[in-house]
Protein backbone atom coordinates (compact mmCIF):
# COMPACT_ATOMS: atom_id res chain seq x y z
CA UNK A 1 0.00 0.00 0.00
CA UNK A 2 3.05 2.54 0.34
CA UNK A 3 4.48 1.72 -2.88
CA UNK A 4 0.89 2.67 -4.25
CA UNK A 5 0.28 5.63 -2.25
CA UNK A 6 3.60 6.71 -3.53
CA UNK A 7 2.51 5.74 -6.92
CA UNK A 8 -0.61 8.08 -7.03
CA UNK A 9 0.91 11.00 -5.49
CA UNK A 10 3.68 10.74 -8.19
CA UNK A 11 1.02 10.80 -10.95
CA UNK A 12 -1.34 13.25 -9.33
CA UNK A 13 1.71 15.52 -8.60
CA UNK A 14 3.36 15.53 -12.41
CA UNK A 15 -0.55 16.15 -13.61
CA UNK A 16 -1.07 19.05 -10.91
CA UNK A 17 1.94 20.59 -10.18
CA UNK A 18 0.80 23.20 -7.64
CA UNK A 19 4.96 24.83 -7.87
CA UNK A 20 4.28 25.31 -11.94
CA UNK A 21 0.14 26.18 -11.43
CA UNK A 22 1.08 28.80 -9.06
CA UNK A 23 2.35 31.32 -11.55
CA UNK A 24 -0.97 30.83 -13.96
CA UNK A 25 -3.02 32.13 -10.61
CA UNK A 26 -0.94 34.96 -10.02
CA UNK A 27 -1.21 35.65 -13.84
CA UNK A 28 -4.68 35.61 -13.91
CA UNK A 29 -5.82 37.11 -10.48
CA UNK A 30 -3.77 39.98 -10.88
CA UNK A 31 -5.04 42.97 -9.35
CA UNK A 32 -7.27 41.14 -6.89
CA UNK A 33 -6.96 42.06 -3.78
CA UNK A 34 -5.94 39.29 -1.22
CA UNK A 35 -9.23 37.82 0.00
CA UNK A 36 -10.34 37.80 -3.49
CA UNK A 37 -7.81 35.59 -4.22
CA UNK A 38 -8.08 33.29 -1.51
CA UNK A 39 -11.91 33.00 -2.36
CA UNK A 40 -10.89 32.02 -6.07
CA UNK A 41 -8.07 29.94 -4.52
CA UNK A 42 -10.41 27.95 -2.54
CA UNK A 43 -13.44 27.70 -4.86
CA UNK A 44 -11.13 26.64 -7.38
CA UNK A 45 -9.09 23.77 -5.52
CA UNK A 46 -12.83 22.09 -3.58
CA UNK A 47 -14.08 22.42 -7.15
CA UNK A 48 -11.80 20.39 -8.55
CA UNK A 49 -11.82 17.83 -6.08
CA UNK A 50 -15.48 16.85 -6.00
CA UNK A 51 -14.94 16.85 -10.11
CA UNK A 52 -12.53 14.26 -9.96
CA UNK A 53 -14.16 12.68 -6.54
CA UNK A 54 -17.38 11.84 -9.02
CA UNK A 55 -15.98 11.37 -12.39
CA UNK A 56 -13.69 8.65 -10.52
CA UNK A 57 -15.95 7.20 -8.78
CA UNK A 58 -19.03 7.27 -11.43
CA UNK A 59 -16.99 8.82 -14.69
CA UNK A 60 -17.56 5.57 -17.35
CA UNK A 61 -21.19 6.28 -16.14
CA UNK A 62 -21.58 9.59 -16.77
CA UNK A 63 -19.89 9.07 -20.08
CA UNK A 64 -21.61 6.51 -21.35
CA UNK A 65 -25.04 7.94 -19.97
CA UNK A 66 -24.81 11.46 -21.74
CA UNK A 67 -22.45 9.51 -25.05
CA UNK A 68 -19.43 11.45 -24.15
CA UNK A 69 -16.09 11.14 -24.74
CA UNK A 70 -12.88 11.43 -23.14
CA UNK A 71 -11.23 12.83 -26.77
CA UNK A 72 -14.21 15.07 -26.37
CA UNK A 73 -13.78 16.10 -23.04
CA UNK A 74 -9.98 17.44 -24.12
CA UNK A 75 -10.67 18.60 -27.32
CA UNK A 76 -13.30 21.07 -25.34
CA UNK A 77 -10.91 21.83 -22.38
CA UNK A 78 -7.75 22.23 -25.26
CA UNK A 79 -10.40 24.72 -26.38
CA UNK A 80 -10.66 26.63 -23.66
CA UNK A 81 -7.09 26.48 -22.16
CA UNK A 82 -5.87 28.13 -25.37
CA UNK A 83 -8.06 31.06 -24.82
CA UNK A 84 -7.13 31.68 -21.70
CA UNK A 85 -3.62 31.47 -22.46
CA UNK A 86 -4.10 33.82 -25.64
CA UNK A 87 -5.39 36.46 -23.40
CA UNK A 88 -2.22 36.24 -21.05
CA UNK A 89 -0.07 37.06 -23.75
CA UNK A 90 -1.46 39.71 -24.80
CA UNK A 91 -2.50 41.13 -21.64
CA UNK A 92 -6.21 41.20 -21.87
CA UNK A 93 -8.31 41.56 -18.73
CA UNK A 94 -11.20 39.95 -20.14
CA UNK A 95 -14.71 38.98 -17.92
CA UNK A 96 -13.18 35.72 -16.74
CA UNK A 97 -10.93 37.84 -15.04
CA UNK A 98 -13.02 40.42 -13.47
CA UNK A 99 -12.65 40.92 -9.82
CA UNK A 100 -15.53 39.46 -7.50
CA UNK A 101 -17.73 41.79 -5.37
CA UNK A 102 -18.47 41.27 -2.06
CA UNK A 103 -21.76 43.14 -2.59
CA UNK A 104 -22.57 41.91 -6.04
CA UNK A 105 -25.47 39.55 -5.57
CA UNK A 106 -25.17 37.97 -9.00
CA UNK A 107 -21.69 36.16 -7.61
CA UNK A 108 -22.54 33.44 -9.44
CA UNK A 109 -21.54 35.32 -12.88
CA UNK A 110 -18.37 35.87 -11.61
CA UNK A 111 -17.03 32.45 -10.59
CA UNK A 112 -16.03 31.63 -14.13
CA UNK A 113 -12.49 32.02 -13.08
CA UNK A 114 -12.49 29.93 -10.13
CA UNK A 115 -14.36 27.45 -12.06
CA UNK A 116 -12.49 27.96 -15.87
CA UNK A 117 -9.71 27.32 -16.40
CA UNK A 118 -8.72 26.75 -12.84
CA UNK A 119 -10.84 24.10 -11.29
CA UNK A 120 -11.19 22.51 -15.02
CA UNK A 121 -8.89 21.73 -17.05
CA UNK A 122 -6.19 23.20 -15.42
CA UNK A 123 -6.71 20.75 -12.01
CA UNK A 124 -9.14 18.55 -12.90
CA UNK A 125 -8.04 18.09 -16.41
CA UNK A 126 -8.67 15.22 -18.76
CA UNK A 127 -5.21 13.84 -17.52
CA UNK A 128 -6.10 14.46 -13.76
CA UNK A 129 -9.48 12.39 -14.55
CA UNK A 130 -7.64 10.13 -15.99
CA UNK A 131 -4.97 9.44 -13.61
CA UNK A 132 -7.94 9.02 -10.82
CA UNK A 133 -10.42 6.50 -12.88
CA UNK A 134 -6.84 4.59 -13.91
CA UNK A 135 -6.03 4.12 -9.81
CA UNK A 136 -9.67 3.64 -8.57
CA UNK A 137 -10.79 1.12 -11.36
CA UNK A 138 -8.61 -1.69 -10.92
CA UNK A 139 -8.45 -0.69 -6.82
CA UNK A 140 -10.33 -2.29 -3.34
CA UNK A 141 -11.62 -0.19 -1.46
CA UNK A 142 -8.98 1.05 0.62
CA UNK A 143 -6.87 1.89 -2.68
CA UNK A 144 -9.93 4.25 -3.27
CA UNK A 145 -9.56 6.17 -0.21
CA UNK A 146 -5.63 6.56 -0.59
CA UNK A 147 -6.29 7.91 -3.86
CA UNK A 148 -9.08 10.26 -2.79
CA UNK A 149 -7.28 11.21 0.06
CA UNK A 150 -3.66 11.75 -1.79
CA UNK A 151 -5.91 13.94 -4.41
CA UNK A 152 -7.39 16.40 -1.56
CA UNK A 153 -3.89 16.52 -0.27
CA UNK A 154 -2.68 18.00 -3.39
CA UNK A 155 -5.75 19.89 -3.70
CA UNK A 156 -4.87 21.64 -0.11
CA UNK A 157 -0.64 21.91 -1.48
CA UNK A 158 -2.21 23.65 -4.68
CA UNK A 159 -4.67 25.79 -2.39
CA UNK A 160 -1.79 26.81 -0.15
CA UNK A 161 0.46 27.77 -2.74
CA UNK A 162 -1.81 29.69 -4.58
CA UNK A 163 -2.47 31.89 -1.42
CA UNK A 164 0.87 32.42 -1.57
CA UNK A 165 1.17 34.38 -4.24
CA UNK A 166 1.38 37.63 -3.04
CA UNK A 167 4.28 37.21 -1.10
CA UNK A 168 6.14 35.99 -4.41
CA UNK A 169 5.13 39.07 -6.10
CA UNK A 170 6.48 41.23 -3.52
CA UNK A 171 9.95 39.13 -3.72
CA UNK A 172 9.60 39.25 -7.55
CA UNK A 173 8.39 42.35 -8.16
CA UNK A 174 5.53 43.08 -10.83
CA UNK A 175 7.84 43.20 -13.81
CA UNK A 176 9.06 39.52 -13.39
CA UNK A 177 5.14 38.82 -12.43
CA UNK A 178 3.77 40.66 -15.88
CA UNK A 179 6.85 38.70 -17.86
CA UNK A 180 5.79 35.38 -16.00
CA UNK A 181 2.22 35.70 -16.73
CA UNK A 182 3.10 36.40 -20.90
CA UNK A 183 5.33 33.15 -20.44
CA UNK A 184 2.59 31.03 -18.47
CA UNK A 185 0.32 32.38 -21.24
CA UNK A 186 2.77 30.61 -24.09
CA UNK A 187 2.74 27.79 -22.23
CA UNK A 188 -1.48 27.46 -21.69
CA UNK A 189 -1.33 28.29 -24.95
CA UNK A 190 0.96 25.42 -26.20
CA UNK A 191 -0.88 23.38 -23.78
CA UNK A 192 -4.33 23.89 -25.34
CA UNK A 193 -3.46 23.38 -28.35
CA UNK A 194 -1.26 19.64 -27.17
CA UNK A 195 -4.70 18.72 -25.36
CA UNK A 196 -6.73 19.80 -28.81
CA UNK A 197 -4.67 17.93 -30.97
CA UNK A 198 -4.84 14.63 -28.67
CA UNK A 199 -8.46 15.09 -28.36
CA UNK A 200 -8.72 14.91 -32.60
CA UNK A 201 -6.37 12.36 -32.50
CA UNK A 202 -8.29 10.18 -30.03
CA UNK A 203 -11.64 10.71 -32.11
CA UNK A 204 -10.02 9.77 -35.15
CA UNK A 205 -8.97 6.39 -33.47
CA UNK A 206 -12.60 5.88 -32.22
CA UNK A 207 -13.91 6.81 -35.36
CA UNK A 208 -11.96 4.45 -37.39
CA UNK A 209 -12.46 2.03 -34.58
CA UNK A 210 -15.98 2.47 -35.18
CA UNK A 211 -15.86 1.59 -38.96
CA UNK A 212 -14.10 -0.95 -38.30
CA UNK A 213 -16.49 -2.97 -36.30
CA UNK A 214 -19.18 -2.01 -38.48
CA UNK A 215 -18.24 -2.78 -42.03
């Protein structure tokens, strides 16, 4: 059981890396003011737990109920990463990125940031889902819990690194913050664009998978 909880958090921490995610939040909460940021920070990281909590637990279910796939499912989320990326290099502040109001009682409207791209796909990205169906399908019952559990752990590492972004502004300065957030945008970008082209590769295989068993 060590060698697999060691296993999972080894997966679950290449996937998530909280040290390489951390820069993306500062990018795009910039100009939030600290407890909006550790609302987002929160919101974001319990978000992305329960999403991988059911889609591991009930994910081939949910698939196959609603005729979704997982090509699908990153084609959509390469989608949306590359948008988000796009707008860090070039600066934009666009509604995803709009401050939340304490007073505003539409809040709902502006969780889009807490929810995309943070929560999904950055966190609970195809790769994260993944990674959690691959360890809880073949598991007992205890290798579910170490799995869950070793996820929320890395949920909390992300969380607490994410609140700790101001202080690495104030050691980097915000020149070295605005260059990092152009260079995290490169990367979303690039990574959008990896997770699009896997997702049209994977529906290519189905689809000639497909033909194949019919003809």
């Amino acid at each position: 059981m060590i060698a697999f909880a060691l296993t999972v958090f080894a997966g679950f921490f290449a996937i998530m890396n909280p040290i390489l995610n951390t820069p993306i939040f500062i990018s795009l909460t910039e100009g939030f003011d600290p407890a909006e940021k550790r609302r987002i920070a929160a919101k974001s990281t319990i978000t992305a737990f329960f999403i991988v909590l059911v889609l591991a637990l009930f994910g081939k279910l949910i698939f196959t109920l609603f005729g979704l796939t997982l090509p699908a499912f990153r084609i959509t989320g390469g989608i949306l990463v590359f948008l988000v990326g796009f707008e860090l290099i070039r600066g934009e502040h666009s509604k995803t990125r709009m401050p939340i109001k304490e007073d505003d009682p539409d809040e709902g409207a502006h969780l889009g940031l807490a929810l995309t791209p943070l929560a999904t796909p950055i966190l609970a990205g195809p790769g994260t889902i993944v990674t959690a169906v691959n360890f809880v399908s073949k598991g007992s019952l205890l290798q579910h819990i170490i799995t869950l559990s070793i996820f929320a752990f890395m949920c909390l590492c992300t969380y607490k690194m994410f609140v700790s972004g101001d202080k690495i502004v104030r050691y980097l300065g915000k020149n070295a913050v605005a260059m990092i957030g152009r260079l995290m945008g490169l990367i979303l970008a690039t990574l959008g664009i990896h997770m699009l082209s896997e997702g049209i590769y994977g529906s290519a295989i189905e689809g000639m998978h497909y033909i194949a068993e019919h003809q």
